[in-house]
N, C-alpha and C. Protein backbone atom coordinates (compact mmCIF):
# COMPACT_ATOMS: atom_id res chain seq x y z
N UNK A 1 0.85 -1.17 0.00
CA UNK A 1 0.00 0.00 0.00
C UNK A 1 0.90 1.24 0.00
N UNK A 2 0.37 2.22 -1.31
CA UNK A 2 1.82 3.58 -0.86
C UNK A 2 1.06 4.51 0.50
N UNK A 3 2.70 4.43 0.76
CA UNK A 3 3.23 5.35 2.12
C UNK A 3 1.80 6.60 2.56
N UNK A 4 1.08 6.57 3.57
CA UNK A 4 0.19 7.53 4.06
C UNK A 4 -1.10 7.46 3.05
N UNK A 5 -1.66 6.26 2.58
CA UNK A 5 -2.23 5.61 1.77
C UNK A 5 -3.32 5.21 2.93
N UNK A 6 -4.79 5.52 3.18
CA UNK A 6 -5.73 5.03 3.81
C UNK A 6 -6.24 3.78 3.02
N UNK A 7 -6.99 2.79 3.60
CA UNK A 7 -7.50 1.42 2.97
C UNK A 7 -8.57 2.08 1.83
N UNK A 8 -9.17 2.99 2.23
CA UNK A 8 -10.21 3.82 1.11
C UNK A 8 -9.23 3.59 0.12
N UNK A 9 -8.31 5.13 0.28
CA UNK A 9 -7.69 5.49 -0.79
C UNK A 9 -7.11 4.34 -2.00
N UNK A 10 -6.43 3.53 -1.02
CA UNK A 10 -6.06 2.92 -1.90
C UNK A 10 -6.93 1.45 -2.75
N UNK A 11 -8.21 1.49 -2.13
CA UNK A 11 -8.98 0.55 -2.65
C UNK A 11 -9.44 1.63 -3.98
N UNK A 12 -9.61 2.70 -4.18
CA UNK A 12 -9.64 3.70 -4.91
C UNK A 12 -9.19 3.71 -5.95
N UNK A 13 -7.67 3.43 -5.71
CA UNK A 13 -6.58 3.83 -6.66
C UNK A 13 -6.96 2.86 -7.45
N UNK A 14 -6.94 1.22 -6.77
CA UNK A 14 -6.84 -0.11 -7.88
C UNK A 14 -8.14 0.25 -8.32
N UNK A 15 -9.28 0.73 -8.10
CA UNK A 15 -10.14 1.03 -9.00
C UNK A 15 -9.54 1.71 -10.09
N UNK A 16 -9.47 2.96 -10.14
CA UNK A 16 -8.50 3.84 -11.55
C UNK A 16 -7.77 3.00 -11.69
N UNK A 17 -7.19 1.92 -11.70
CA UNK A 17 -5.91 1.53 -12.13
C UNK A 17 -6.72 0.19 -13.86
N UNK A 18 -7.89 -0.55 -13.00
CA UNK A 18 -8.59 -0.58 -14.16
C UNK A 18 -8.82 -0.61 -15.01
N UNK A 19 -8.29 -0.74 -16.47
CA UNK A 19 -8.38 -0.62 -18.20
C UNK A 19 -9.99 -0.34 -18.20
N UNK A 20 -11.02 -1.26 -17.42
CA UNK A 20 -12.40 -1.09 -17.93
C UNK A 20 -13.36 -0.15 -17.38
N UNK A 21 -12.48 0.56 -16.23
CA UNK A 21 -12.83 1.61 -15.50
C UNK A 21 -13.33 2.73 -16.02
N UNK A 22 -14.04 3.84 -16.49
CA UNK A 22 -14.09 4.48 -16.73
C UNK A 22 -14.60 5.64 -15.57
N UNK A 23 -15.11 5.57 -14.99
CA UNK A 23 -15.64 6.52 -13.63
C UNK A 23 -15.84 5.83 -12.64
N UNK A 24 -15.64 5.98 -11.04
CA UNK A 24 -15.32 5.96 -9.85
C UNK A 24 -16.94 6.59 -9.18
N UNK A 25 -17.97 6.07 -8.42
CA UNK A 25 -18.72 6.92 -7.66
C UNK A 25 -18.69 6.21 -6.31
N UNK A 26 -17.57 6.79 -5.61
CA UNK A 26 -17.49 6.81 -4.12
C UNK A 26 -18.64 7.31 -3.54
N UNK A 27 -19.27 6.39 -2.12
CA UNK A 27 -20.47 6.98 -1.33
C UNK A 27 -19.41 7.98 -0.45
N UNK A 28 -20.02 9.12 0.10
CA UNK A 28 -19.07 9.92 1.33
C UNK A 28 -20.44 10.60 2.08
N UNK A 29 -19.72 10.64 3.44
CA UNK A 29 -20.90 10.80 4.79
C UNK A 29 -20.44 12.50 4.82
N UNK A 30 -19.43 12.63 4.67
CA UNK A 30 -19.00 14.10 5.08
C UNK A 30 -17.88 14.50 3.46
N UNK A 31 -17.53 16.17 4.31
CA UNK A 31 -16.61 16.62 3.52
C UNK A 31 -15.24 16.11 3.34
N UNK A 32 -14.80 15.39 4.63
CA UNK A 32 -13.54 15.08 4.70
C UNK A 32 -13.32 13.51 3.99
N UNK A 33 -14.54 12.67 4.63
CA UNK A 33 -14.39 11.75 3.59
C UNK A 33 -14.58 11.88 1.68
N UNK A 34 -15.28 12.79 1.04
CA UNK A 34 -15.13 13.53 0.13
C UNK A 34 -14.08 13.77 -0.58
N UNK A 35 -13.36 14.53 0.51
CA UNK A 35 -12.14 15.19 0.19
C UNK A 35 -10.86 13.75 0.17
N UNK A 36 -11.08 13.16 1.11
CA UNK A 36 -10.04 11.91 1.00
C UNK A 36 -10.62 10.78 -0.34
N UNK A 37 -11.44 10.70 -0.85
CA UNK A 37 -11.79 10.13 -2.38
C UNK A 37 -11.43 10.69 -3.58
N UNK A 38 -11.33 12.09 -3.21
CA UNK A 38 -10.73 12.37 -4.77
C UNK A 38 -8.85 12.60 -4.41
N UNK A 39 -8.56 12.75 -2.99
CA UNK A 39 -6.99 12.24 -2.74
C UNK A 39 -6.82 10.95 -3.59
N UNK A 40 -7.52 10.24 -4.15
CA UNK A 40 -7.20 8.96 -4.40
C UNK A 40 -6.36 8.73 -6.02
N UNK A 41 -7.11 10.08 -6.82
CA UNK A 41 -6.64 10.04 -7.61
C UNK A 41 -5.13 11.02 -7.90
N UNK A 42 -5.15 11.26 -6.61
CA UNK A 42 -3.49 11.76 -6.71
C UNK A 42 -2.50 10.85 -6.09
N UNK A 43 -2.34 9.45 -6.00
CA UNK A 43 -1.76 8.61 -5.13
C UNK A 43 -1.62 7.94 -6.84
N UNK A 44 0.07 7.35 -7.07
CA UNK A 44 0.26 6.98 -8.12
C UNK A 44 -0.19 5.75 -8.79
N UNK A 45 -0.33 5.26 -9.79
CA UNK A 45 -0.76 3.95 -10.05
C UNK A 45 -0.06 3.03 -9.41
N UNK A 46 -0.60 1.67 -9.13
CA UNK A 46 0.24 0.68 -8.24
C UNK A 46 0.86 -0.28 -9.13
N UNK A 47 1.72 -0.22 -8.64
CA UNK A 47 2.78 -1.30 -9.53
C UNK A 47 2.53 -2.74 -9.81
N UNK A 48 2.94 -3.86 -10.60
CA UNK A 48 2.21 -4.16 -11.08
C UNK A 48 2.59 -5.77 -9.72
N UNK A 49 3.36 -5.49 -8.22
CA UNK A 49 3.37 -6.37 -7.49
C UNK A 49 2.50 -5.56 -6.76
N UNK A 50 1.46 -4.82 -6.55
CA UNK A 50 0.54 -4.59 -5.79
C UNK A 50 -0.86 -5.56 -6.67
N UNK A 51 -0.64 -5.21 -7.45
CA UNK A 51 -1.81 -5.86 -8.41
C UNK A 51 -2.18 -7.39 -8.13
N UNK A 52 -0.88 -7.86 -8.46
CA UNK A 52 -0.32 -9.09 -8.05
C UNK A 52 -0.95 -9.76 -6.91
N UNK A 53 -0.77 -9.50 -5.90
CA UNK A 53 -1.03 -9.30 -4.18
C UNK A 53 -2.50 -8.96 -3.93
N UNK A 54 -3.00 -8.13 -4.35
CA UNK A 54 -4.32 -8.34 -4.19
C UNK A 54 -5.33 -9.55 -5.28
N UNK A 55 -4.50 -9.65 -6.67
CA UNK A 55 -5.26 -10.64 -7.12
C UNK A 55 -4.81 -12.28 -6.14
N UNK A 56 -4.07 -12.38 -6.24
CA UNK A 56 -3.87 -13.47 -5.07
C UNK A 56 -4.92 -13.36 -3.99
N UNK A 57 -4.68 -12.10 -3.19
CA UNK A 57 -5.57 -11.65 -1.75
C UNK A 57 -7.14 -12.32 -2.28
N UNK A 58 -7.78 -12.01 -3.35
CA UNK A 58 -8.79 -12.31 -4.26
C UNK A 58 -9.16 -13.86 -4.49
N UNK A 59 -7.85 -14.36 -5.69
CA UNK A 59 -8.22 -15.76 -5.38
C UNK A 59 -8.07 -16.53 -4.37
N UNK A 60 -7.42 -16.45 -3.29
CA UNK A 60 -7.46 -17.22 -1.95
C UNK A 60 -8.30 -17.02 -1.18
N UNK A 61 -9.02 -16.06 -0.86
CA UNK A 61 -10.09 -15.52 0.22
C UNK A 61 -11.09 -15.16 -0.17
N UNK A 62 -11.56 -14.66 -1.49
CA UNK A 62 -12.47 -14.23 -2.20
C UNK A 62 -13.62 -14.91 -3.22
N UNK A 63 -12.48 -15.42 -4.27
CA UNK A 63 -12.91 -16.20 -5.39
C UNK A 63 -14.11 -17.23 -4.98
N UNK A 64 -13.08 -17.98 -4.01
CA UNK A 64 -14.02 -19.33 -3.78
C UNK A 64 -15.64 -19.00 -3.06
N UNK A 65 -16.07 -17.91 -2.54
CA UNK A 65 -16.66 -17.91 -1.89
C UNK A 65 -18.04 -17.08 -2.83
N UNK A 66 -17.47 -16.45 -4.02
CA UNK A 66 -18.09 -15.71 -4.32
C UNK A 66 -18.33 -16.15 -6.29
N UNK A 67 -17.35 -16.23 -6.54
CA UNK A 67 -17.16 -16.53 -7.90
C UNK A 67 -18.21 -17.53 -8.73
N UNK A 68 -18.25 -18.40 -8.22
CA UNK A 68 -19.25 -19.35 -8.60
C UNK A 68 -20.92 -19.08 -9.02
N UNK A 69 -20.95 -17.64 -7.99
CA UNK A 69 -22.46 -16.72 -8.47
C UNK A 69 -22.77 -16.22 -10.33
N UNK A 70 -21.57 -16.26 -10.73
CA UNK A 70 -21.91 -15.65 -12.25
C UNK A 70 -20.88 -16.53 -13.17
C-alpha cells in the first residue's frame, strides 16, 4: 500500500488503475471523507506487485466464496 495511503484510498486507486474503469462513484458521509476520495486520484498507479497481491488476496479468500455466483 503507498506510504500515508488510507485502505479507502487505496482501494480507490486499484479502481482507476482498471483498463475497464471508466468513472469511480465513491459513497461519502461528510466533507472530509469527500475530500479523501478524490486524494485517491493523486496517489500513483500501483505497480504491477501490488496488483499481483491483491489478485492473489482475491483468489485465496475471495474467489471461492463468491465466484461461482456468475
Amino acid at each position: 500500500m503507498p506510504a500515508g495511503a488510507t485502505m479507502a484510498r487505496f482501494a480507490l486507486r486499484w479502481i482507476l488503475d482498471q483498463p475497464a474503469v471508466t468513472v469511480i462513484i465513491p459513497g461519502a458521509r461528510n466533507t472530509e471523507q469527500a475530500s479523501g476520495n478524490a486524494a485517491a486520484a493523486e496517489l500513483a498507479p500501483l505497480g504491477d506487485e501490488v496488483h499481483a497481491a491483491v489478485r492473489e488476496v482475491y483468489d485465496e479468500l475471495i474467489r471461492p466464496h463468491v465466484h461461482t455466483r456468475w
